[in-house]
Protein backbone atom coordinates (compact mmCIF):
# COMPACT_ATOMS: atom_id res chain seq x y z
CA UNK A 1 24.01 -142.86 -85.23
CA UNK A 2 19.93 -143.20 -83.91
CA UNK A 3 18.67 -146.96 -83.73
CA UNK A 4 17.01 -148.07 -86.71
CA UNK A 5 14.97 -151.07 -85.92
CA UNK A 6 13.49 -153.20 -89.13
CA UNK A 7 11.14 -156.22 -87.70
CA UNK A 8 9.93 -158.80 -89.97
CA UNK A 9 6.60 -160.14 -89.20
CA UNK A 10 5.08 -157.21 -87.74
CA UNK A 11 1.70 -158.29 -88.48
CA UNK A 12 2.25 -161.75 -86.04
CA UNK A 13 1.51 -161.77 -82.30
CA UNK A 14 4.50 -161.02 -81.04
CA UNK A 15 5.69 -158.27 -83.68
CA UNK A 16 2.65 -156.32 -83.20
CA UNK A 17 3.64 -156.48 -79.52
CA UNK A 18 6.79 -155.09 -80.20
CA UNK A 19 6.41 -152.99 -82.43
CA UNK A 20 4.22 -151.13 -80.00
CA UNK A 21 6.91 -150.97 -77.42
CA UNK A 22 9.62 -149.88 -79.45
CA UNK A 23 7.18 -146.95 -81.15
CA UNK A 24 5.86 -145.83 -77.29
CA UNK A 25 9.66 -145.71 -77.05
CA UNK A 26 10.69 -143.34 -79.74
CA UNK A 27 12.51 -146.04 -81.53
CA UNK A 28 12.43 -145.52 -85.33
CA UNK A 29 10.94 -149.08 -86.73
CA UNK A 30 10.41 -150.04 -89.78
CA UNK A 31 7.76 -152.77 -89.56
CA UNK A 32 7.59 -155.85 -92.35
CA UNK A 33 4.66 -157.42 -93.16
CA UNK A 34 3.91 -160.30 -95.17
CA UNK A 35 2.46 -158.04 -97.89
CA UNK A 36 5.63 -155.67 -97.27
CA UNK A 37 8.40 -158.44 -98.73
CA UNK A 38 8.44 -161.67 -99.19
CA UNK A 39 11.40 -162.66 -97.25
CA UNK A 40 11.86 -166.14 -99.38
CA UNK A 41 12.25 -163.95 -103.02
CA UNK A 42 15.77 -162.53 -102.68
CA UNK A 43 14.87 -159.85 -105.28
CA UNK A 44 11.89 -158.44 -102.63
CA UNK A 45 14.28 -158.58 -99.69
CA UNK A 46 16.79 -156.58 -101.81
CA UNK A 47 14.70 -154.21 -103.06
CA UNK A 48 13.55 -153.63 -99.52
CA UNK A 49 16.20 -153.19 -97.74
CA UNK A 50 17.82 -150.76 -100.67
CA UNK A 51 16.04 -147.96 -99.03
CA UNK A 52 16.74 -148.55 -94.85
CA UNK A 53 20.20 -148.97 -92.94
CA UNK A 54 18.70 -151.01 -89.65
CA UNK A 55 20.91 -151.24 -86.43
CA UNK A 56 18.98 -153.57 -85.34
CA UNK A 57 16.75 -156.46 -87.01
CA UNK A 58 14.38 -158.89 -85.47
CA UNK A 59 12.92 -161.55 -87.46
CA UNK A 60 9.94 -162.67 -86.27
CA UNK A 61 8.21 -163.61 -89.73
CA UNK A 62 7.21 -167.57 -89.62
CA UNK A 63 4.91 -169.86 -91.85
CA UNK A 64 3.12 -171.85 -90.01
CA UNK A 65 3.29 -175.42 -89.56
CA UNK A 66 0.94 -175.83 -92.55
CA UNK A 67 1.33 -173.04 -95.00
CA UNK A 68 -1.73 -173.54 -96.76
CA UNK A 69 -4.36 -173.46 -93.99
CA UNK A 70 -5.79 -169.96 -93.43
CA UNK A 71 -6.17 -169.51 -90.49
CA UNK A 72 -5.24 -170.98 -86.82
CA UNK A 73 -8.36 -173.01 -86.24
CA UNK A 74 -7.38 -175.45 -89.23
CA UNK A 75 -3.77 -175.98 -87.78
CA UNK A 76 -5.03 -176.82 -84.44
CA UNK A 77 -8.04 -179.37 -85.85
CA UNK A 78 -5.13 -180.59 -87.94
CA UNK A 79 -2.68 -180.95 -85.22
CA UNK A 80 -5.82 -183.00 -83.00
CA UNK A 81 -5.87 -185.69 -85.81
CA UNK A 82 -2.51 -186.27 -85.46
């Protein structure tokens, strides 16, 4: 049986990253996004994963500290007031 990698938050720093390597390796990856599944509605995870058999998975999807900001810069002015 070929590898079969499936990484959740492919879209973050560090899944891009991977993702890369693993694809400049020949690895076969399917790549999550947060528009891909929303990995806290069981139904989307299910319906995802109906259709891939990983060997491996990596989850890398996280919500940041504050899941309504929209970006990074309101985090960090958030985390100075504290």
């Amino acid at each position: 049986m070929s590898e079969h990698w499936l990484i959740t938050g492919a879209g973050g720093f560090v899944g891009r990253r991977l993702l890369e390597r693993l694809e400049q390796a020949g690895i076969a990856v399917t790549a999550w996004r947060r528009s891909d599944a929303d990995l806290t509605r069981p139904g989307d995870v299910a319906r995802a994963m109906s259709t891939i058999v990983p060997t491996h998975v990596v989850h890398l999807a996280a919500m940041p500290a504050n899941p309504h900001a929209e970006d990074w810069r309101a985090i960090a002015d958030e985390a100075a007031m504290v």
